[in-house]
Protein backbone atom coordinates (compact mmCIF):
# COMPACT_ATOMS: atom_id res chain seq x y z
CA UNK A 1 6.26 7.91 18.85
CA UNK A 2 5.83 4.12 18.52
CA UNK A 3 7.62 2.32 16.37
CA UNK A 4 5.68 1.10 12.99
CA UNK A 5 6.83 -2.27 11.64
CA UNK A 6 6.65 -3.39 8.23
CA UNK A 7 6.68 -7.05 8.09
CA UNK A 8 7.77 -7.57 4.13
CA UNK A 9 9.76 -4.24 3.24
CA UNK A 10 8.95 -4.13 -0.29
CA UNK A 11 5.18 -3.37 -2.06
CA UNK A 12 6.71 -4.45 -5.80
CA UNK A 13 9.79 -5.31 -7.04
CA UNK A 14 10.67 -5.27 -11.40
CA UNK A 15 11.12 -8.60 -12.42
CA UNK A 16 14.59 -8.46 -14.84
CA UNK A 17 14.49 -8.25 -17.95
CA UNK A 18 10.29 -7.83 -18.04
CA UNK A 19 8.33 -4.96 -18.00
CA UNK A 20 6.29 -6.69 -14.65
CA UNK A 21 6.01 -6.02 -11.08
CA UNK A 22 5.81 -9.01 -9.08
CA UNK A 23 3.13 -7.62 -6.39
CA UNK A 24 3.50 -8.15 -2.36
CA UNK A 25 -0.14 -9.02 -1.71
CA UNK A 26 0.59 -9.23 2.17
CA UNK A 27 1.70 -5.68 2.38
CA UNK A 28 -1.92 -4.58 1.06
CA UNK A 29 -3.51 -6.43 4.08
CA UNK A 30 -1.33 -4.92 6.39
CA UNK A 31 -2.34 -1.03 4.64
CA UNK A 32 -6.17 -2.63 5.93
CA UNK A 33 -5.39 -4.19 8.50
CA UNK A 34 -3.60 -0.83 9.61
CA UNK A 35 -6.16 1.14 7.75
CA UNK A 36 -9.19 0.43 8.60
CA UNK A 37 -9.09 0.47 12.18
CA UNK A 38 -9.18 3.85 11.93
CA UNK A 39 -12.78 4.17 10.17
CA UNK A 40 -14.12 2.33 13.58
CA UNK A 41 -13.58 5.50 15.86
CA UNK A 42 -15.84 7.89 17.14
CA UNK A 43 -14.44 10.97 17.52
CA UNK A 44 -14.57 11.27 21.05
CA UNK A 45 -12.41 13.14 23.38
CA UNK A 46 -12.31 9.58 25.34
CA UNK A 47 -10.80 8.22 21.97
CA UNK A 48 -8.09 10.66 21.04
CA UNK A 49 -5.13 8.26 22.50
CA UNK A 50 -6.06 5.32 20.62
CA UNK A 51 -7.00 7.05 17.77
CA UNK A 52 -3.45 8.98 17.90
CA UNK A 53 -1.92 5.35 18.62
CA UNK A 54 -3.66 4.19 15.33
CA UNK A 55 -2.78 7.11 13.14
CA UNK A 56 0.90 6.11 12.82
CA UNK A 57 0.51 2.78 11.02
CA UNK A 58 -2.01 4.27 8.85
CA UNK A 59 0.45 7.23 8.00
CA UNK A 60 3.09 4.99 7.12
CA UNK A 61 1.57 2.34 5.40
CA UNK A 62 -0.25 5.26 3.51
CA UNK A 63 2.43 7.30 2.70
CA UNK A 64 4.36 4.43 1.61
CA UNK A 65 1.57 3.19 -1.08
CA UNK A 66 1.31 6.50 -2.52
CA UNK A 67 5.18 7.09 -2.57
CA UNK A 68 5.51 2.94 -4.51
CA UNK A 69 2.38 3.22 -6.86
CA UNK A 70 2.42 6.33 -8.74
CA UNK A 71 -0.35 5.11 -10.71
CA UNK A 72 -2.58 5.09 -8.05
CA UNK A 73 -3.91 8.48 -9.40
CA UNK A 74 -7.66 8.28 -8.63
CA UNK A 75 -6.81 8.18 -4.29
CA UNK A 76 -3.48 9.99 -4.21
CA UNK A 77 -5.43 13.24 -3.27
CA UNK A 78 -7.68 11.58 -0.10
CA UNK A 79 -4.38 9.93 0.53
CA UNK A 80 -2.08 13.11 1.16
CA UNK A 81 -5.51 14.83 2.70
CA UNK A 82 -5.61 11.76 5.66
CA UNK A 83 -1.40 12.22 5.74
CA UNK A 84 -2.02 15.78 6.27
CA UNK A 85 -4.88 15.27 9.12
CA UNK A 86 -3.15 12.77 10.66
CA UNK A 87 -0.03 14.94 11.04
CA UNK A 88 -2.59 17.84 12.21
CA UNK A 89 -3.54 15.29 14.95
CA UNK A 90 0.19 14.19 16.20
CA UNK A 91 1.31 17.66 16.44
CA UNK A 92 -1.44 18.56 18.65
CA UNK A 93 -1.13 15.03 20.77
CA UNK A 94 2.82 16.04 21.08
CA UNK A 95 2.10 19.60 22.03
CA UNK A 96 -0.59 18.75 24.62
CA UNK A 97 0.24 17.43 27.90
CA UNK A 98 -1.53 14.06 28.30
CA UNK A 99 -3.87 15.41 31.37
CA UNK A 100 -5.51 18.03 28.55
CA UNK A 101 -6.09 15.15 25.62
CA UNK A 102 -9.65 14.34 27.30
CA UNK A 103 -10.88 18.08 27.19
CA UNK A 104 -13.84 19.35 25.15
CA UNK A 105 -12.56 21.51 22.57
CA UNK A 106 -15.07 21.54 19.25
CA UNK A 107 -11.87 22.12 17.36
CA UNK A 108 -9.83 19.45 18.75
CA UNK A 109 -12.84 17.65 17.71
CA UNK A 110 -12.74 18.57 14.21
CA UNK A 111 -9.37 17.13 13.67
CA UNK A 112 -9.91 13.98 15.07
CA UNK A 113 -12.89 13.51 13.18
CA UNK A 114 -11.12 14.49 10.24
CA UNK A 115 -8.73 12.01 10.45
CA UNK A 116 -11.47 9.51 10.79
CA UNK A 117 -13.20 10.67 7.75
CA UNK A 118 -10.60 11.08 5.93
CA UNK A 119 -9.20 7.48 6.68
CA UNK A 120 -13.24 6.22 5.71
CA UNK A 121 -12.51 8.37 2.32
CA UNK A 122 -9.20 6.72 1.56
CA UNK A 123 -9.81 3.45 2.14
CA UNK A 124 -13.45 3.83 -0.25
CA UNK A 125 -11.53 5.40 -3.11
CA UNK A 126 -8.56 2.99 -2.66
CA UNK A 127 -10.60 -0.12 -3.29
CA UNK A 128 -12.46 1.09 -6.02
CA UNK A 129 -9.49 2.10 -8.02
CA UNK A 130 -7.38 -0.97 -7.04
CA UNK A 131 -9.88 -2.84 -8.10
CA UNK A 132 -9.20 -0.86 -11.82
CA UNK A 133 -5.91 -2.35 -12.13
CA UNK A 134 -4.57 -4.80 -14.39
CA UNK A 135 -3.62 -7.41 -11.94
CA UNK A 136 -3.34 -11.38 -12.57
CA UNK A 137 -2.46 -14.70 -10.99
CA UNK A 138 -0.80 -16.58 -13.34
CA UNK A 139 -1.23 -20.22 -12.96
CA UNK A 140 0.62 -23.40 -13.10
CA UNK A 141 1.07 -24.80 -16.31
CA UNK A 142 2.45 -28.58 -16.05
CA UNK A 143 5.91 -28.79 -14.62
CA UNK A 144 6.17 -25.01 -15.40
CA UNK A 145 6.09 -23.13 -12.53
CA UNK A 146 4.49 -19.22 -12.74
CA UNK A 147 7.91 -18.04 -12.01
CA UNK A 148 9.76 -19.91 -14.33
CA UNK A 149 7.10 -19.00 -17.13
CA UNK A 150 7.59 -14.74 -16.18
CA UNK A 151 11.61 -14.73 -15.40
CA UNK A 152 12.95 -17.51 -17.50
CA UNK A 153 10.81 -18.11 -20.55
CA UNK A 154 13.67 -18.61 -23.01
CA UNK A 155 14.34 -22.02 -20.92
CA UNK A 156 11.18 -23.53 -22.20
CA UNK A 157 12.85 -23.58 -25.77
CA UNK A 158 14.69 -26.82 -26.57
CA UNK A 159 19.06 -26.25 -25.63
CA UNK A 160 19.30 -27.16 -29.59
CA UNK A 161 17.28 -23.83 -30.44
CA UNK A 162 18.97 -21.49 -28.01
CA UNK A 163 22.02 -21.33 -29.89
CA UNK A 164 20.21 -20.52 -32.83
CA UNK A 165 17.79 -17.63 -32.07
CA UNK A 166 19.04 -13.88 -31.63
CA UNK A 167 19.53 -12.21 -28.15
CA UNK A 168 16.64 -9.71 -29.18
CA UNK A 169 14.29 -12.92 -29.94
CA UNK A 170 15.21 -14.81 -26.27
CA UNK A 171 14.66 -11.36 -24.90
CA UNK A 172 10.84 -11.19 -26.91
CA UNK A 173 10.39 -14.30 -25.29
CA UNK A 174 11.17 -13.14 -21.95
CA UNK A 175 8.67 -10.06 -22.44
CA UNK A 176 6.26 -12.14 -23.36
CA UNK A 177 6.31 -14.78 -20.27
């Protein structure tokens, strides 16, 4: 099996104290970059290896969205579906010696292609409901950078107020970036 690497091991991480995720936009390039390859293939017994090769980058990077975004609701279904093919697909690959993997077999065929449609499904219903979500860049106001403004609101006060306002008021202040 080859190995998959994840360049940035995290998808979203709570920001303390908030109730926001601050969102690794490079791991969803890697899920298309990974992703979409997949979509490309015919399903052709002359394709199996690559397409095999393929399917574990878009398992992981698949399995891993669905297992860090629960609210991804709308393509969890497709999602488990392509999981499911491509595991279908491996176990054949890993069961069939390597001189058989170019072989006509019309139901070899079906699972490859269902992996490839399956990926094609996914990767439709994925950008339609990410593009749902309540997502924002926050920009730069003055010296204030987005950071400072969603983890450490509170400083923005004057150091002659902080004394004077409640924990439960610094931490409304914090909520509300």
């Amino acid at each position: 099996m080859p190995k998959i690497y994840i360049e940035e091991k995290w998808i979203s991480i709570p920001l303390e104290g908030i109730s926001m995720e601050k969102i690794n936009l490079l791991f969803f390039y890697q899920l298309g970059a990974q992703l979409n390859p997949l979509t490309k293939f015919t399903p052709d017994e002359k394709n199996r290896a690559q397409i095999w090769l393929a399917s574990f980058a878009a398992h992981t990077f698949t399995y891993t969205t669905l297992n860090s975004f629960p609210t991804l609701t709308v393509c969890r279904s497709v999602g488990i579906e392509l999981i499911n093919a491509i595991l279908e697909v491996q176990k054949w690959m890993n069961k069939t010696p390597p001189d058989r993997w170019m072989e006509v077999d019309p139901l070899v065929g079906v699972q490859f292609s269902n992996v490839i449609n399956k990926a094609k499904e996914f990767e439709t219903v994925l950008t339609a409901e990410l593009q749902t979500l309540a997502t924002y860049h926050v920009t730069q106001k003055g010296i204030y950078s987005t950071a400072d403004l969603i983890e450490r609101a509170d400083n923005t006060l004057p150091a002659s107020v902080l004394p004077k306002i409640s924990r439960a008021v610094k931490e409304e202040i914090k909520q509300s970036g």
